[in-house]
Protein backbone atom coordinates (compact mmCIF):
# COMPACT_ATOMS: atom_id res chain seq x y z
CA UNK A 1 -30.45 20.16 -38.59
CA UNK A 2 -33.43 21.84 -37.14
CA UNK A 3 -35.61 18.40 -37.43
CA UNK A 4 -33.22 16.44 -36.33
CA UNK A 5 -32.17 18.28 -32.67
CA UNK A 6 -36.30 18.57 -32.09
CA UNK A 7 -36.93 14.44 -31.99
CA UNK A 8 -34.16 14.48 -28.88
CA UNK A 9 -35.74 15.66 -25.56
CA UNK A 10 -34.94 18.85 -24.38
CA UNK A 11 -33.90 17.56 -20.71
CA UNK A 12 -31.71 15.30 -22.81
CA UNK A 13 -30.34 18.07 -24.95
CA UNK A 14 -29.21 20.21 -22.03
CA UNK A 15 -27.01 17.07 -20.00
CA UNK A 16 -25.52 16.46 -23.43
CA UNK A 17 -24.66 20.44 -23.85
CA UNK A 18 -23.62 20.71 -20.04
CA UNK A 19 -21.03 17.37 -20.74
CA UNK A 20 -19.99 19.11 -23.92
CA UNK A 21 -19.38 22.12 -22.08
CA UNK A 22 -17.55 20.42 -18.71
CA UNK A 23 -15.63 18.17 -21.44
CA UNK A 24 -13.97 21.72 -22.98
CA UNK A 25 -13.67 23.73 -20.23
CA UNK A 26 -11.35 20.65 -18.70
CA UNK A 27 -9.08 20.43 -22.03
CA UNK A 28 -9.02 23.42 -21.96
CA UNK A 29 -7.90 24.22 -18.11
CA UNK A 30 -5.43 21.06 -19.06
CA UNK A 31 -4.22 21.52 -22.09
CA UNK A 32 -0.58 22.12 -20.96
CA UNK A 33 -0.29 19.01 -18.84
CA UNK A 34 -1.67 17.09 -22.01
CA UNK A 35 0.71 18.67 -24.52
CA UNK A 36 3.38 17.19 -22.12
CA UNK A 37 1.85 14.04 -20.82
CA UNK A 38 0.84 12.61 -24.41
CA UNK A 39 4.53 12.38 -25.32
CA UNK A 40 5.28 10.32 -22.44
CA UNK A 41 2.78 8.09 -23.12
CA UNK A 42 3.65 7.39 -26.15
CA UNK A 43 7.08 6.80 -25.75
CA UNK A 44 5.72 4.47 -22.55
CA UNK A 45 3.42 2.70 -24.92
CA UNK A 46 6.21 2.60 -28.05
CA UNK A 47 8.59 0.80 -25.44
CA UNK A 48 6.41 -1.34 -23.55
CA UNK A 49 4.78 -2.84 -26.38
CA UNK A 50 7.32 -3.69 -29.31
CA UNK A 51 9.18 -6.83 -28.81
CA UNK A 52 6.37 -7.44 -25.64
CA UNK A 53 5.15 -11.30 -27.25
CA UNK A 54 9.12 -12.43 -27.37
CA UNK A 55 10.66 -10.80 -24.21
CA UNK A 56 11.02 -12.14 -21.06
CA UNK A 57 10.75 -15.74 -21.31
CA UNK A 58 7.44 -17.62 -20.17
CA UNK A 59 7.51 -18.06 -16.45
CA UNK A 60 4.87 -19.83 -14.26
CA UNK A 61 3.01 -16.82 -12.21
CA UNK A 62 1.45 -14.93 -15.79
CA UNK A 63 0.35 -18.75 -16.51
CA UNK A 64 -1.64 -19.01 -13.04
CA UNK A 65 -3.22 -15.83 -13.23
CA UNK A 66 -4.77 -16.15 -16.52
CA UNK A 67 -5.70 -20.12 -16.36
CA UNK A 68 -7.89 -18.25 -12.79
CA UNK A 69 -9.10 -15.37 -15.29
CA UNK A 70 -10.32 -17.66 -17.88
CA UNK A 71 -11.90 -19.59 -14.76
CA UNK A 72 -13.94 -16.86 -13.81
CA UNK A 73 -14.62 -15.81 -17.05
CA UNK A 74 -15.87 -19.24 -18.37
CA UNK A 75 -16.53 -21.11 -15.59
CA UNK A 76 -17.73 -18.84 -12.90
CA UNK A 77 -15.19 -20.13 -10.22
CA UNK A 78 -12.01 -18.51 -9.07
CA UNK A 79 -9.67 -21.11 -9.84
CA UNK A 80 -9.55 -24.17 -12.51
CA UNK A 81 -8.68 -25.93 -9.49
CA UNK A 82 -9.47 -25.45 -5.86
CA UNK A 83 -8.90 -22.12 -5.28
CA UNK A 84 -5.78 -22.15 -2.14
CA UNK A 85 -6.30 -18.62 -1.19
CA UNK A 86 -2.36 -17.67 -1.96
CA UNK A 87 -4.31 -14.46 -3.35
CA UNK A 88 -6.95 -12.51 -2.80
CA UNK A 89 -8.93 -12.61 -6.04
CA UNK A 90 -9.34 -9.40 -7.28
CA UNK A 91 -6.59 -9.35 -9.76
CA UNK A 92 -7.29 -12.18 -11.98
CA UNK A 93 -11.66 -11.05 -12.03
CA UNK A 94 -10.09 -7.92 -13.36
CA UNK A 95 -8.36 -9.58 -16.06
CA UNK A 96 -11.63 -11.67 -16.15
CA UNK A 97 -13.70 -8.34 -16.72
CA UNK A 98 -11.88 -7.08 -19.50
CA UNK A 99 -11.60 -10.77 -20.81
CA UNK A 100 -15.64 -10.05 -20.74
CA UNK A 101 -15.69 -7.00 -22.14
CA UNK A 102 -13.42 -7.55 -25.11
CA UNK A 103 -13.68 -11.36 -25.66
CA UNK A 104 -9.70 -11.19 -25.31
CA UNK A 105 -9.27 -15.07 -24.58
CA UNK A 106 -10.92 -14.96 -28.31
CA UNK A 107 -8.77 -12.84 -29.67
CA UNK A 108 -5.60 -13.72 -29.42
CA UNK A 109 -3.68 -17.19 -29.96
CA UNK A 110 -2.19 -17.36 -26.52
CA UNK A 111 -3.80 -16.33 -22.83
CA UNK A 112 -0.33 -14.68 -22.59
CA UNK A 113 -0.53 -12.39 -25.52
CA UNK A 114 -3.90 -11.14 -24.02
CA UNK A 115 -1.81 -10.75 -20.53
CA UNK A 116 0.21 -8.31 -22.56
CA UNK A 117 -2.53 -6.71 -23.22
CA UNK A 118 -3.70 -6.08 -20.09
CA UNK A 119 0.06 -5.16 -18.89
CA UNK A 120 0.45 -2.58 -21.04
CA UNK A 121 -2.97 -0.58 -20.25
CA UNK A 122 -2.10 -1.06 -16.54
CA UNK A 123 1.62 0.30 -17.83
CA UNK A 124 -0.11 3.45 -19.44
CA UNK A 125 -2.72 3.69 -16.53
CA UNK A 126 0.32 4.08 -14.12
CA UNK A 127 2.45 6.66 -16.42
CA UNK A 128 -0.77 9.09 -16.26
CA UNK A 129 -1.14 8.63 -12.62
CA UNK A 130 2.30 8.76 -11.67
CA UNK A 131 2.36 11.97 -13.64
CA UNK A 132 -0.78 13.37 -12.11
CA UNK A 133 0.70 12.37 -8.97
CA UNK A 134 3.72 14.61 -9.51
CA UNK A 135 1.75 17.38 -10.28
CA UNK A 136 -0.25 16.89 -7.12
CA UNK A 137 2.97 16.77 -4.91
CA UNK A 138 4.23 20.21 -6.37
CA UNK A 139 5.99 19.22 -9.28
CA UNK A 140 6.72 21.22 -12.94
CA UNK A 141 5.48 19.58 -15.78
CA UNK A 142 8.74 18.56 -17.32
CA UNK A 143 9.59 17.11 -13.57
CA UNK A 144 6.43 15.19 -13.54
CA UNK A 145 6.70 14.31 -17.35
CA UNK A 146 10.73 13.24 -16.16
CA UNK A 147 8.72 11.29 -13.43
CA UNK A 148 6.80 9.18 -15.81
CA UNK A 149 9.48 8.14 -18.21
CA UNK A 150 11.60 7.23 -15.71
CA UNK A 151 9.29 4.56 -14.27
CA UNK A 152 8.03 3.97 -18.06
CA UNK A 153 11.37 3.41 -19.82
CA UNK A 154 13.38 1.78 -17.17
CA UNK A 155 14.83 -1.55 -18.08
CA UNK A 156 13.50 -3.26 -14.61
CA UNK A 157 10.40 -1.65 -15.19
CA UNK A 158 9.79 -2.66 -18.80
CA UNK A 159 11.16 -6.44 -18.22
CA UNK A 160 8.77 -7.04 -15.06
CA UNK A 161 5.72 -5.04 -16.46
CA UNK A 162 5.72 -6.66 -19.32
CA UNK A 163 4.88 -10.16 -17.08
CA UNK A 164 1.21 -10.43 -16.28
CA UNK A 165 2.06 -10.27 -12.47
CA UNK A 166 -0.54 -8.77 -10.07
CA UNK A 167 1.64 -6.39 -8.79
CA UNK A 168 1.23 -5.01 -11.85
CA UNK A 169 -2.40 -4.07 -11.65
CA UNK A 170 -1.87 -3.25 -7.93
CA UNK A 171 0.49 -0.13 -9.18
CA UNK A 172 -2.51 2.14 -10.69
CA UNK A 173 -4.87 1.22 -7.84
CA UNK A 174 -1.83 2.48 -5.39
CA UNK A 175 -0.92 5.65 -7.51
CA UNK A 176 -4.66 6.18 -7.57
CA UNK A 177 -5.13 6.02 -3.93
CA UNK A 178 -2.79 8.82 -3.55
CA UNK A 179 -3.98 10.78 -6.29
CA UNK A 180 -7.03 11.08 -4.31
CA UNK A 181 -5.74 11.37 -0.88
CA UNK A 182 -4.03 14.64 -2.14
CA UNK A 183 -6.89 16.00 -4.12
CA UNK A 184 -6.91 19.88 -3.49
CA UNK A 185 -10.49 19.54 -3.19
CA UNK A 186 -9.68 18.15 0.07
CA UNK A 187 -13.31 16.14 -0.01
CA UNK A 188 -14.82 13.51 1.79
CA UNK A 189 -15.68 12.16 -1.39
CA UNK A 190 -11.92 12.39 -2.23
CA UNK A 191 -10.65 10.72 0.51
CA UNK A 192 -13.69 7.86 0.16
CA UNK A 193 -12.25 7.46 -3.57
CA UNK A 194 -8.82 7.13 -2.28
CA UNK A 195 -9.34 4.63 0.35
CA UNK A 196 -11.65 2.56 -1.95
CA UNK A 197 -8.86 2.63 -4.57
CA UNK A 198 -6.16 1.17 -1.54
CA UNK A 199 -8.81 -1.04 -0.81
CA UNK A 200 -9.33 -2.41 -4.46
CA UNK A 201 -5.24 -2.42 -4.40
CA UNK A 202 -5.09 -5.06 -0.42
CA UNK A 203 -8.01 -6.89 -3.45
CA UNK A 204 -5.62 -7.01 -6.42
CA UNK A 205 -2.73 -8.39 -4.14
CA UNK A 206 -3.13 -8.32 -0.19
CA UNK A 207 0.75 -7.52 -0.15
CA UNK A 208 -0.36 -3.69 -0.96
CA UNK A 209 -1.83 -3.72 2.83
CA UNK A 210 2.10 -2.89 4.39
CA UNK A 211 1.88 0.47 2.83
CA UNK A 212 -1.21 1.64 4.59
CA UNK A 213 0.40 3.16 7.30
CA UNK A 214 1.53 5.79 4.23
CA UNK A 215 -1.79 5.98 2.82
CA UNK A 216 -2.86 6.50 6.26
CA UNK A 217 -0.59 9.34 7.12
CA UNK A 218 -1.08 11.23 3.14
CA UNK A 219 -4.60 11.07 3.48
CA UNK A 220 -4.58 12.02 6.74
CA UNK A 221 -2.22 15.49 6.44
CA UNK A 222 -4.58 16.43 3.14
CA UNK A 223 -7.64 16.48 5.04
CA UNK A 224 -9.89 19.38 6.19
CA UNK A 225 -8.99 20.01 10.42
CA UNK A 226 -12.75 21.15 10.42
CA UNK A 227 -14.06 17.44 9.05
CA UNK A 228 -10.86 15.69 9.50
CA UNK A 229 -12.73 13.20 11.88
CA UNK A 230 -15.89 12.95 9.33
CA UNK A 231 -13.48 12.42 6.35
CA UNK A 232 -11.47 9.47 8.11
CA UNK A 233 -14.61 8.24 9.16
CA UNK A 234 -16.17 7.84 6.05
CA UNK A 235 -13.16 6.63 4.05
CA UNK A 236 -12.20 4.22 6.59
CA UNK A 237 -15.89 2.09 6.51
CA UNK A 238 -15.97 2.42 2.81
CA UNK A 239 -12.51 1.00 2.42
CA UNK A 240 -12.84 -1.53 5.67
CA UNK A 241 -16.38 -2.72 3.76
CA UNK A 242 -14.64 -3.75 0.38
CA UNK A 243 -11.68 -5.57 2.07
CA UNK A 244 -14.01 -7.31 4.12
CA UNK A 245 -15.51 -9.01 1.27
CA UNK A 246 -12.52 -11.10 0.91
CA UNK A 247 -12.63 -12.90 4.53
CA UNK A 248 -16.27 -13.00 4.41
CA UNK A 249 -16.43 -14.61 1.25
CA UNK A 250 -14.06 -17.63 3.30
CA UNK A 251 -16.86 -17.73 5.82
CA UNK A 252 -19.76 -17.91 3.17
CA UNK A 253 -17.81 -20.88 1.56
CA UNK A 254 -16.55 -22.57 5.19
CA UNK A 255 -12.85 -21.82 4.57
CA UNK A 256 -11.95 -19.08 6.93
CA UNK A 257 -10.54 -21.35 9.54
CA UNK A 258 -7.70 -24.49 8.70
CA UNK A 259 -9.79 -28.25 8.93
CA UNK A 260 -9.84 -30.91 7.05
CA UNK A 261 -10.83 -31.82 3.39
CA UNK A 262 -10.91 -27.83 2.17
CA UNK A 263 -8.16 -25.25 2.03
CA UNK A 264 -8.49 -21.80 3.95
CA UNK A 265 -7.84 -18.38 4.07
CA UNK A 266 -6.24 -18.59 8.00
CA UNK A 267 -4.45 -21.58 7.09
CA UNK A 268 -2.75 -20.61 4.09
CA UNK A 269 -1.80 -17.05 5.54
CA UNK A 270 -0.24 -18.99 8.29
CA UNK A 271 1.62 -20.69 5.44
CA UNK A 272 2.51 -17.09 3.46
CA UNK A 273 3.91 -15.65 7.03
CA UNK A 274 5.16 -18.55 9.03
CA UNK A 275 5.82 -21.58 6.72
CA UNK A 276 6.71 -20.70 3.36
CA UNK A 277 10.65 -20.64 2.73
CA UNK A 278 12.06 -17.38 3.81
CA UNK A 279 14.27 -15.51 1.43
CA UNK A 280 16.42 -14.34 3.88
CA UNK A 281 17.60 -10.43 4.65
CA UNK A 282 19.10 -8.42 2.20
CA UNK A 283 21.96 -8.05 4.37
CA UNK A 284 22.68 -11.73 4.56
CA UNK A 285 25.41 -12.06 1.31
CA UNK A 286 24.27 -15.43 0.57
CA UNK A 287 20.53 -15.30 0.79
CA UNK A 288 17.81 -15.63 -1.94
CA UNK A 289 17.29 -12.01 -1.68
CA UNK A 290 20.69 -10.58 -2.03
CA UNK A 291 21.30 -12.69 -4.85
CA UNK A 292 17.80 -11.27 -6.64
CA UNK A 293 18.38 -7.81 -5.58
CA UNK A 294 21.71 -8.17 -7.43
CA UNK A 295 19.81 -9.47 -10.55
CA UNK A 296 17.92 -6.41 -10.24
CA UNK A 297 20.30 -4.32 -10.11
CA UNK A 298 22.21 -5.97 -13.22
CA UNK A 299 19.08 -5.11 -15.23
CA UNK A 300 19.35 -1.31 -13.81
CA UNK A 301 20.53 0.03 -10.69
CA UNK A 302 19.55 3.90 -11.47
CA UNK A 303 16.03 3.60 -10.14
CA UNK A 304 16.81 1.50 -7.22
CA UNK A 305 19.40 2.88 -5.57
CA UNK A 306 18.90 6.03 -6.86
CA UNK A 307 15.09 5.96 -5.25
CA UNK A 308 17.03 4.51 -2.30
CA UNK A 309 19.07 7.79 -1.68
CA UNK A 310 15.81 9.90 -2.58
CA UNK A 311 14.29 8.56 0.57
CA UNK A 312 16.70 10.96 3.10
CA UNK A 313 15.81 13.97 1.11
CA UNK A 314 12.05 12.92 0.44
CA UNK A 315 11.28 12.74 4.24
CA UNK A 316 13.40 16.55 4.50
CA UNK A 317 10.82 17.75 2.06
CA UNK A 318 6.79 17.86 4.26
CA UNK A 319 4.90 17.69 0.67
CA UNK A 320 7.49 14.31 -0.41
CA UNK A 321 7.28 12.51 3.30
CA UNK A 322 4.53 10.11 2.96
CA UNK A 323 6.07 8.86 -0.54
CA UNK A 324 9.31 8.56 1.14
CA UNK A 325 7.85 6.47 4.09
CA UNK A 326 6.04 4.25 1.24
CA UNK A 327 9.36 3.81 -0.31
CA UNK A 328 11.00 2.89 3.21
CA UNK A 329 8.31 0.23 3.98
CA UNK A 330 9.31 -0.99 0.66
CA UNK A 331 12.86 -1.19 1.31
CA UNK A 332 12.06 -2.69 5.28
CA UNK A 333 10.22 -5.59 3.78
CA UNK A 334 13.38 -6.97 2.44
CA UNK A 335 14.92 -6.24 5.46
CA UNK A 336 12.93 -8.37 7.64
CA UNK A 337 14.11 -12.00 6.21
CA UNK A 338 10.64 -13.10 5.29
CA UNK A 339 9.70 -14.54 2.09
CA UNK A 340 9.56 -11.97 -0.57
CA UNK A 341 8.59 -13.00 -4.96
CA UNK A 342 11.25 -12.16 -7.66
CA UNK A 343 8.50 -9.48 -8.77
CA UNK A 344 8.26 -7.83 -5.77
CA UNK A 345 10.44 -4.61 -7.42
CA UNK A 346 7.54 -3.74 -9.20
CA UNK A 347 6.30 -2.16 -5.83
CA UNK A 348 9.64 0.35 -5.65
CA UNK A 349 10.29 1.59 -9.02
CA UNK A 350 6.83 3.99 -9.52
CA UNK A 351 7.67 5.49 -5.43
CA UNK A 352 11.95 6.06 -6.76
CA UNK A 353 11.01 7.59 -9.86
CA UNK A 354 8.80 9.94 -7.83
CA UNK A 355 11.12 10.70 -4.95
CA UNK A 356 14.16 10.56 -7.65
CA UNK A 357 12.26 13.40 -9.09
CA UNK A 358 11.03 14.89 -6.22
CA UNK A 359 14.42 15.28 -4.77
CA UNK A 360 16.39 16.86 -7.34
CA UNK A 361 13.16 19.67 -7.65
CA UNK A 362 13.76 20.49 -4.19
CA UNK A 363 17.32 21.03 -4.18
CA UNK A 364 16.98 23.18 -7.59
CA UNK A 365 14.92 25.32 -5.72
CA UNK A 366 17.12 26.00 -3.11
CA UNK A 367 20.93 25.94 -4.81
CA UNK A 368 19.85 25.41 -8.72
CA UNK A 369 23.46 24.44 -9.40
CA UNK A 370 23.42 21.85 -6.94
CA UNK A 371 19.89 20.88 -8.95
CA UNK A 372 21.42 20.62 -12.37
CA UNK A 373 24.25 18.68 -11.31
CA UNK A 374 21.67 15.71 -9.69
CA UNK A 375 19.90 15.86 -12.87
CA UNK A 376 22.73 15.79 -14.57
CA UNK A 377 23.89 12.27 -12.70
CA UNK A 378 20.19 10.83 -13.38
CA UNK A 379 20.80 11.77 -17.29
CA UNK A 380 23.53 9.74 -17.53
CA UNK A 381 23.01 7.16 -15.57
CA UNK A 382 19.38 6.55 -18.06
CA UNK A 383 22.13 6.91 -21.12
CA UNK A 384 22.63 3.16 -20.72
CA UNK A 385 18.96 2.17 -21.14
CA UNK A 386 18.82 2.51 -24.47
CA UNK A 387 21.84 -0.56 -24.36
CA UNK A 388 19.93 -2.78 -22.07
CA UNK A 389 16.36 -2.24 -23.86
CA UNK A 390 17.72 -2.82 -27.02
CA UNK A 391 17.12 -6.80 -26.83
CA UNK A 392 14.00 -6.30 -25.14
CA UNK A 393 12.89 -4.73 -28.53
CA UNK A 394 14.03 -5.94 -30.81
CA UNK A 395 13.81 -9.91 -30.01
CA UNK A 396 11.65 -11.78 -32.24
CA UNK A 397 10.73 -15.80 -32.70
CA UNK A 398 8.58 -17.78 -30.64
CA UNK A 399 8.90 -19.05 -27.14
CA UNK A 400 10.16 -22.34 -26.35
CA UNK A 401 7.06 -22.89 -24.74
CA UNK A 402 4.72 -21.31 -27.46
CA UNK A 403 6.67 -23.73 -30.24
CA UNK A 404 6.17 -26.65 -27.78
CA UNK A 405 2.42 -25.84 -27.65
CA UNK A 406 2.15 -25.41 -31.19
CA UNK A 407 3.75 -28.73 -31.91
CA UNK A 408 1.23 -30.68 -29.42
CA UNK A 409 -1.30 -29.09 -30.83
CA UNK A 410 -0.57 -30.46 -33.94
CA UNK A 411 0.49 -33.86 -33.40
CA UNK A 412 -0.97 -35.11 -30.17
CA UNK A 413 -4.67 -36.12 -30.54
CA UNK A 414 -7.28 -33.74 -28.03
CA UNK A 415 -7.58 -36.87 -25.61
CA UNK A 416 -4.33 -37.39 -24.08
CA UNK A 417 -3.30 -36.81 -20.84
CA UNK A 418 -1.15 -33.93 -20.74
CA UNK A 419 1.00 -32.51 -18.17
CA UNK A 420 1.81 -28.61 -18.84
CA UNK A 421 3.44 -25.50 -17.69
CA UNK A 422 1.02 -22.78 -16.80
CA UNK A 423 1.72 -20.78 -19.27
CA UNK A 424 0.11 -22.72 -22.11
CA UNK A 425 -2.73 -24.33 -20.28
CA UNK A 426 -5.22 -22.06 -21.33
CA UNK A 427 -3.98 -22.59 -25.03
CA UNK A 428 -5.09 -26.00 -25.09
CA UNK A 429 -7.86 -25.87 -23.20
CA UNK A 430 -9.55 -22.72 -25.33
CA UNK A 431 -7.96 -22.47 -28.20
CA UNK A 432 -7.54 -26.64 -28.77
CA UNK A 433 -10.14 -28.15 -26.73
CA UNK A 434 -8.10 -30.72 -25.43
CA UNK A 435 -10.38 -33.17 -23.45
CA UNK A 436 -9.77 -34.31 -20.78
CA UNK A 437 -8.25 -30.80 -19.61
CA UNK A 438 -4.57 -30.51 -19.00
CA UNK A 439 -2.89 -30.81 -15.72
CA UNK A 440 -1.14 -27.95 -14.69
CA UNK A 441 2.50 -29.07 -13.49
CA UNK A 442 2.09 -27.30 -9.50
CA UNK A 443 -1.19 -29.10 -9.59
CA UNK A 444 0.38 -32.69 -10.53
CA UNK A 445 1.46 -33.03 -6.61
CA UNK A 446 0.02 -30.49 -5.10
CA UNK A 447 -4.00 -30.91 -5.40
CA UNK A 448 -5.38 -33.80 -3.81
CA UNK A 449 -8.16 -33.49 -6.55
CA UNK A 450 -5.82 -34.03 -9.55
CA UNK A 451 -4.17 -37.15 -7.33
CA UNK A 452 -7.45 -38.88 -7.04
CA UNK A 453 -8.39 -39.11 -10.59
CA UNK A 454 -5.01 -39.03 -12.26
CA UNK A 455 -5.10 -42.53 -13.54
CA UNK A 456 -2.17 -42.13 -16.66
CA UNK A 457 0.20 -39.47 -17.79
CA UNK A 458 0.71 -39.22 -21.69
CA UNK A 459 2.60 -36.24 -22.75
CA UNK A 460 5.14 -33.67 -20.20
CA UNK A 461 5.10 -30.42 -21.63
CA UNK A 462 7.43 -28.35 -19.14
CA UNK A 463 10.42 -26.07 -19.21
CA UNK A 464 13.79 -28.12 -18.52
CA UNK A 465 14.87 -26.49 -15.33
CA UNK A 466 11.53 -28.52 -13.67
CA UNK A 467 13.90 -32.14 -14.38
CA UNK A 468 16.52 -29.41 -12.72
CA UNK A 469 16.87 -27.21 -9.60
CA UNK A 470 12.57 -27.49 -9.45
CA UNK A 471 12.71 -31.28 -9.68
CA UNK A 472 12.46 -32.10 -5.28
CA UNK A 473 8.95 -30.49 -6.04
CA UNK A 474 7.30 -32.58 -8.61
CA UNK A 475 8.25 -36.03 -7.30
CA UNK A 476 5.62 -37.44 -9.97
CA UNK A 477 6.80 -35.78 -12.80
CA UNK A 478 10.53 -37.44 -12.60
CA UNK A 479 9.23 -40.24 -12.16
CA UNK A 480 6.70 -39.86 -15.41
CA UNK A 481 10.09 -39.33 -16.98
CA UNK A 482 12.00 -41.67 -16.48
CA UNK A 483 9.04 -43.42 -18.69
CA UNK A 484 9.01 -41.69 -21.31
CA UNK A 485 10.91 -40.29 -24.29
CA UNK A 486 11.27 -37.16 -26.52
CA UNK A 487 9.22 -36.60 -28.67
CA UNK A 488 10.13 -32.60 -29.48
CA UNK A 489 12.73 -30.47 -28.73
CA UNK A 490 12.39 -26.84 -28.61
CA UNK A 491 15.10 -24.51 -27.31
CA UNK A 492 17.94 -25.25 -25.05
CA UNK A 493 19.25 -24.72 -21.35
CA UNK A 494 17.33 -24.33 -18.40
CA UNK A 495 14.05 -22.56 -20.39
CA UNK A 496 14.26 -24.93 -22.96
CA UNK A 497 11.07 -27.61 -23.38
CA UNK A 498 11.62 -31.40 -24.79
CA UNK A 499 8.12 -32.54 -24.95
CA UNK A 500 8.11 -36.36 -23.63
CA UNK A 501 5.83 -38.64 -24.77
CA UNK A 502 5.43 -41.25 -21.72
CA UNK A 503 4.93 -44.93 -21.71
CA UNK A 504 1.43 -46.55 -21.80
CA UNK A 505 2.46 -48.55 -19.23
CA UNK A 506 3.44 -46.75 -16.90
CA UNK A 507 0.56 -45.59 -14.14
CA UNK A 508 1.20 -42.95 -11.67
């Protein structure tokens, strides 16, 4: 033992005893929130992941994300295709990064089991910050423990964070942010860290950039008075300097303003805000956003409208206020009748599960009977999770579009001309080799590229409900149809897939 610890250099020797020593003296300050945070990441982990390769169905965003991912990751560019600028790119290099680091395009059979991948670690990153988070705003550990398994185990939560949707990886960069802003330490470099983590979050999905007035304000009440000024100073330029890398990366490339031949960063934020389809208000009974917000609440209405009257109390409560006006902005936004995703409750249910929490804390405190019966009403209204995540895990069998994918791969030969949903492009471009690549189905109208050099069509691989309500959009693709016939059938209704094999005769 003696020979061995005298070839390592002493300077070496004593960093390596000092991180030994830092390393127990933090378990051992932390034990207690471990003994009661490891629980709730299991049962996080347990949930998320069983029955996470069958449930939900394949839909077209997870599809997008990773085809970009395996882009960077393979090809150096941001996109397969010309990159539009719908996103900022910071979500898909992640995925890229760990992609990198793990060769996880290698090893699994589909891009979309090594989405779930990535969804669950940015599901157990988010349990241990909301937790942390709790603790930070004055929680007990069993409140902030309660905290975490409610966002964890709720069915809306499970269903949508098991899709490999940015918002996704924007939650733990958010939760992170405030984590910081409300160190105790109370530190420049705290506040720095916090505003580069809301700046990595405007990077992951600019959508995150509504909720800095909140950021704003928590950072801004957990600040020193005597270097209040220095703090803000510093955070701001370190967070200003990373978001600016997204519009000056438009003007390195020429794309900042609209013009001709080449897409834009102006010019298709003037599409997000002004053009795109509006979803309407959720006050309006017949728009697109009542009707979702009532699919939501089918799945669970517990952390919704239970975050929703959190939100009075939360802003009665000084330590609660800024999660309560993050919440609000949350709420606003479908307000406004602008055009807001199907996914977009991912950004309430970490903020309800906090304030849900939050609130019922502060009322035991002050009438503990009043306290018991809240919790009491939050207890049963989870008792009927356990009905509604049942199915979630315990379905089983492939896909529609996983069995379609399979079957092309084995019958159609690697140089056809293959039209497929996004979900199963980077199948058959990595893991089959098919040559020339597959068109994605947006991409078959869409990019003027793919219009210039499509010369035939020889397989459709899509979901049915494209021929359906989605068939204005692909003008190209009925008419490829109305060429062709079936070749496969996999599935049935709207997420079924009939794979058509289209006529040699028939040009585009």
């Amino acid at each position: 033992m003696i020979t061995r610890l005298a070839t390592v250099p002493p300077p070496m020797l004593s960093v390596r005893r000092r991180l030994v020593a830092s390393a127990r003296e933090w378990l051992r300050r932390h034990r207690g929130d471990l003994a009661v945070l490891l629980p709730v990441l299991l049962a996080a982990g347990l949930v998320h992941a069983i029955g996470m390769s069958a449930f939900p169905r394949y839909v077209d965003d997870p599809g997008t994300y990773l085809s970009q991912a395996w882009s960077v990751r393979y090809q150096g560019t941001l996109s397969p295709y010309s990159y539009f600028y719908d996103h900022a790119p910071g979500g898909w290099i992640q995925i890229a990064m760990w992609a990198w680091l793990t060769d996880g395009f290698g090893r699994y059979d589909t891009a979309i089991g090594f989405g779930n991948e990535v969804m669950l670690l940015a599901k157990l990153a988010s349990t241990v910050l909301l937790y942390t988070l709790g603790r930070r705003l004055g929680f007990s550990r069993p409140g902030a423990a309660a905290a975490g398994l409610l966002f964890a185990l709720c069915p809306l939560a499970v269903m949508f964070g098991r899709w490999t949707f940015l918002d996704n990886l924007v939650t733990p960069w958010l939760l992170a942010a405030f984590v910081l802003a409300l160190s105790p330490k109370r530190s420049i470099a705290s506040a720095t860290g916090g505003a580069v983590c809301f700046a990595m979050a405007t990077l992951t999905k600019e959508t995150a950039l509504v909720l800095l007035p909140a950021f704003a304000w928590a950072l801004w009440r957990n600040t020193d008075p005597h270097n209040r000024a220095h703090s803000l100073t510093v955070a701001a330029g370190a967070g200003f300097l990373l978001m600016a890398m997204y519009p000056l990366m438009a003007v390195y490339k020429g794309e900042l303003f609209e013009g001709p031949g080449h897409n834009s960063l102006l010019g298709t934020a003037k599409w997000q805000l002004v053009d795109r389809a509006a979803s309407g208000s959720l006050l309006n009974g017949g728009s697109v956003m009542r009707q979702m917000f009532t699919d939501w609440l089918a799945q669970d209405p517990v952390l919704l409208l239970g975050g929703l009257v959190s939100i009075v109390a939360g802003f009665l409560v000084r330590r609660l206020r800024p999660i309560a006006l993050t919440l609000l902005i949350g709420w606003l936004m479908m307000l406004r009748g602008g055009y807001v995703p199907f996914m977009y409750v991912i950004v309430l249910l970490p903020w309800s599960a906090l304030l849900i929490v939050g609130a019922i804390e502060a009322v035991w405190r002050r009438w503990p009977r009043a306290g018991v019966a809240l919790a009491a009403v939050a207890v049963f209204g989870a008792a009927l999770w356990p009905a509604r995540l049942y199915p979630m895990v315990t379905a089983s069998g492939p896909q529609p579009l996983r069995a379609a994918e399979q079957w092309v791969a084995d019958n159609v030969p690697r140089d056809r001309v293959v039209v497929a949903h996004d979900s199963i492009w980077v199948d058959l471009v990595h893991q089959y080799g098919f040559q020339p690549r597959p068109i994605i189905v947006h991409k078959l109208d869409a990019d003027p590229a793919v219009r210039r050099e499509l010369k035939r069509v020889d397989y459709l691989v899509v979901p049915n409900w494209y021929y359906e309500s989605g068939g204005g959009n692909y003008p190209t693709l009925l008419e490829a149809r109305k060429h062709a016939v079936a070749a496969a059938r996999f599935g049935s209704g709207g997420d079924g897939v009939v794979v058509y094999r289209v006529s040699e005769h028939w040009r585009p």
